[in-house]
N, C-alpha and C. Protein backbone atom coordinates (compact mmCIF):
# COMPACT_ATOMS: atom_id res chain seq x y z
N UNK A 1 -0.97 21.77 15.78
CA UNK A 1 -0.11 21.19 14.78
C UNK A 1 -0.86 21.15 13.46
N UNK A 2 -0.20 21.78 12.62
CA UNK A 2 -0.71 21.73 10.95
C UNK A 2 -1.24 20.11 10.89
N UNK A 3 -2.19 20.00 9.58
CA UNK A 3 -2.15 19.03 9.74
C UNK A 3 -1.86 18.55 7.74
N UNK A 4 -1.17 17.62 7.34
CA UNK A 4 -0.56 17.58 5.96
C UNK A 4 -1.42 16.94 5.50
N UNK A 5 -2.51 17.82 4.48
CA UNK A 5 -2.95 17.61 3.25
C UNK A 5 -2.39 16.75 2.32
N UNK A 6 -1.24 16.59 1.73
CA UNK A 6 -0.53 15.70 0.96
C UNK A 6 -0.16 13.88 1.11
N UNK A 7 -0.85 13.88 2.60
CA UNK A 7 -0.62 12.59 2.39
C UNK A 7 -2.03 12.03 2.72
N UNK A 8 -2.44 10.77 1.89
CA UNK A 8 -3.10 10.18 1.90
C UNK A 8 -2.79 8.64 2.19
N UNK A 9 -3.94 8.26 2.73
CA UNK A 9 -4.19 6.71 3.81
C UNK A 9 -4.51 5.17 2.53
N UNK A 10 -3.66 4.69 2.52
CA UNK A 10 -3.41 3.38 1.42
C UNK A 10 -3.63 1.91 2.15
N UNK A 11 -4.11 0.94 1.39
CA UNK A 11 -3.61 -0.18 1.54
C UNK A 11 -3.23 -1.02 0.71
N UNK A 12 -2.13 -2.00 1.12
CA UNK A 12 -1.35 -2.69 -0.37
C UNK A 12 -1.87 -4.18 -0.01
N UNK A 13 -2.36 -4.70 -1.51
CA UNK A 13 -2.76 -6.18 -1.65
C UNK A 13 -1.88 -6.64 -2.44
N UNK A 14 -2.11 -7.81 -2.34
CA UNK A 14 -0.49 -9.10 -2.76
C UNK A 14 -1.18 -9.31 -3.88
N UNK A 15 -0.53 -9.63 -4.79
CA UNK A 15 -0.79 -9.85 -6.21
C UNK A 15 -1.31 -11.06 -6.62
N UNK A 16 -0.54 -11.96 -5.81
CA UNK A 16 -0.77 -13.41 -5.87
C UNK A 16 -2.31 -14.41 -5.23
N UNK A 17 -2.25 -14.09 -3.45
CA UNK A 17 -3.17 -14.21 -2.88
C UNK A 17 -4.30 -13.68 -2.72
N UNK A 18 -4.03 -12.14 -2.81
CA UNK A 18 -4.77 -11.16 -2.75
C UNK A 18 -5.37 -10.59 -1.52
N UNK A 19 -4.48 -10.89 -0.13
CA UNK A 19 -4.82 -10.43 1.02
C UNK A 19 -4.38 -9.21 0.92
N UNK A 20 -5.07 -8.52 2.09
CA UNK A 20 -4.75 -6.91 2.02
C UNK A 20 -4.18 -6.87 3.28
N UNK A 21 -2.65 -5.90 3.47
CA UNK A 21 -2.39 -6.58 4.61
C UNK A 21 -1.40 -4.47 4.32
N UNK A 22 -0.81 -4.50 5.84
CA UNK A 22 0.10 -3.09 6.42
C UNK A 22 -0.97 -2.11 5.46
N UNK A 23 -2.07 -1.39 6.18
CA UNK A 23 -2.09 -0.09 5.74
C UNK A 23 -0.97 1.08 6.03
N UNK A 24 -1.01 1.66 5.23
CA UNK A 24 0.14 2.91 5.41
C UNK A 24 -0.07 4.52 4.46
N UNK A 25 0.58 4.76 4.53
CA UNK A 25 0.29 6.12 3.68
C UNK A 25 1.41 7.00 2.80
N UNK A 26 1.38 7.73 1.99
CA UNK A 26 2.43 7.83 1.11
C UNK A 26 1.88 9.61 0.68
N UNK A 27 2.78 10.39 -0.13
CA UNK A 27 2.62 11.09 -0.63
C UNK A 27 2.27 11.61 -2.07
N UNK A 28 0.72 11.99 -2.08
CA UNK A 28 0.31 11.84 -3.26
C UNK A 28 0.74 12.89 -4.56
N UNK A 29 1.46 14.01 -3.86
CA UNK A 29 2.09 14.94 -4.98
C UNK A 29 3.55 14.44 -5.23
N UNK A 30 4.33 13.58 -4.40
CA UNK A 30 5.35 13.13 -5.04
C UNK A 30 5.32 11.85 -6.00
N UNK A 31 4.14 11.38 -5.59
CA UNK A 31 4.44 9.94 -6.49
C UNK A 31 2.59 9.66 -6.71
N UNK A 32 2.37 10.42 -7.78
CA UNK A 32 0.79 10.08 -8.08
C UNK A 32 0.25 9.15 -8.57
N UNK A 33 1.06 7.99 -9.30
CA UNK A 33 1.25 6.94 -9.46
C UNK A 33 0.68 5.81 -8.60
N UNK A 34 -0.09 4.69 -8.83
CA UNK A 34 -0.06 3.71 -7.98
C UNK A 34 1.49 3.39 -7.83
N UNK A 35 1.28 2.70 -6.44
CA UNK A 35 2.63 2.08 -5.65
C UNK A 35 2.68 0.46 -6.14
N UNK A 36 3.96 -0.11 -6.68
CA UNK A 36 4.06 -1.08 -6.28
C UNK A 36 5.29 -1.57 -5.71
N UNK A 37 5.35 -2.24 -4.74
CA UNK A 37 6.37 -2.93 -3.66
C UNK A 37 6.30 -4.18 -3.43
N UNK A 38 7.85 -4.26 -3.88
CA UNK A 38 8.13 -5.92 -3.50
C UNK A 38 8.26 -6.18 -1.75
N UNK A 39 7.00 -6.86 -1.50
CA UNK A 39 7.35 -6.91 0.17
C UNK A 39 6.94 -8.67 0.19
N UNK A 40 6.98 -9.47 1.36
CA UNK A 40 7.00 -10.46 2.22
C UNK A 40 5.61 -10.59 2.15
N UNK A 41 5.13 -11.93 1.69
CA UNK A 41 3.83 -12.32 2.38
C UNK A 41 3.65 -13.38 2.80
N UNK A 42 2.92 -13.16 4.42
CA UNK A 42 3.22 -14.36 4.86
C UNK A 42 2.30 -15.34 4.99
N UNK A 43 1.26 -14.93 3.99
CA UNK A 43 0.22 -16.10 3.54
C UNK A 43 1.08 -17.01 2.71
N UNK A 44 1.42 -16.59 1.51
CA UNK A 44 2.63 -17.67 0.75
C UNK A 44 3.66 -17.67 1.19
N UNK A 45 4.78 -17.12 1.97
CA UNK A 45 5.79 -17.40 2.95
C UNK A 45 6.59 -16.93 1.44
N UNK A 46 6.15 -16.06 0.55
CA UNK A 46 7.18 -15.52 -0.59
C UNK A 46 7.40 -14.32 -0.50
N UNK A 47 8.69 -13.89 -1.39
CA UNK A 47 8.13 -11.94 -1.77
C UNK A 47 7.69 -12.33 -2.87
N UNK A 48 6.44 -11.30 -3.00
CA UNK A 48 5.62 -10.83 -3.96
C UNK A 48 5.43 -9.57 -4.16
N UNK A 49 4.74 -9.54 -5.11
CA UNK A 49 4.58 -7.15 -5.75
C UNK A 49 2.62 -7.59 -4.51
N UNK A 50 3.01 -6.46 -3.94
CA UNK A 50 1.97 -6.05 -3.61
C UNK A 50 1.72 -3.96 -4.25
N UNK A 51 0.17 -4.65 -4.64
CA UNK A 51 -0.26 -2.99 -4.66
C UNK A 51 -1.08 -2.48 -4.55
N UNK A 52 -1.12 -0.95 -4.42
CA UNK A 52 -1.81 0.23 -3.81
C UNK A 52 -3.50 -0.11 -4.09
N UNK A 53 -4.08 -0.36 -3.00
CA UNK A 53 -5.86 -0.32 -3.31
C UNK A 53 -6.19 0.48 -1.90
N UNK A 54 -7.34 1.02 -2.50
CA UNK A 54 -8.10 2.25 -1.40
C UNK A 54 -8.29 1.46 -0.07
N UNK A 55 -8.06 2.38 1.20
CA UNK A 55 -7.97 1.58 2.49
C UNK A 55 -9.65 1.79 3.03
N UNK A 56 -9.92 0.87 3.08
CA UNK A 56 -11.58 0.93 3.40
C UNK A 56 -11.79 1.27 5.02
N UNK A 57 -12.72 2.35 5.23
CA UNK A 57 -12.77 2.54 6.91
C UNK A 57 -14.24 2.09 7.32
C-alpha cells in the first residue's frame, strides 16, 4: 500500500488552558495554514479554539 506523503501528524492545544489533547492529522497541500477548531474541552467543560502545535514523539 502507497503510503501518502501529504499528510502530516498534528496536535491541537486549547487556547485557554493550554492542554494538548486528540492528536490527528490533516493535509498539508490543501490547507498549509495552521488549523484552528472550535472543539470541547473538557478541562474547562467549554468550547474553545484549539490550535495546531507540532505532535511531539
Amino acid at each position: 500500500m502507497a503510503k501518502n506523503e501529504s499528510r502530516q501528524f498534528i496536535g491541537l492545544k486549547c487556547s485557554r488552558c493550554g492542554k494538548l489533547i486528540r492528536p490527528t492529522s490533516k493535509n498539508k497541500k490543501n490547507t498549509p495554514d495552521k488549523l484552528e477548531i472550535k472543539k470541547y474541552c473538557p478541562n474547562i467543560q467549554k468550547k474553545t479554539i484549539f490550535k495546531e502545535t507540532k505532535l511531539e514523539k
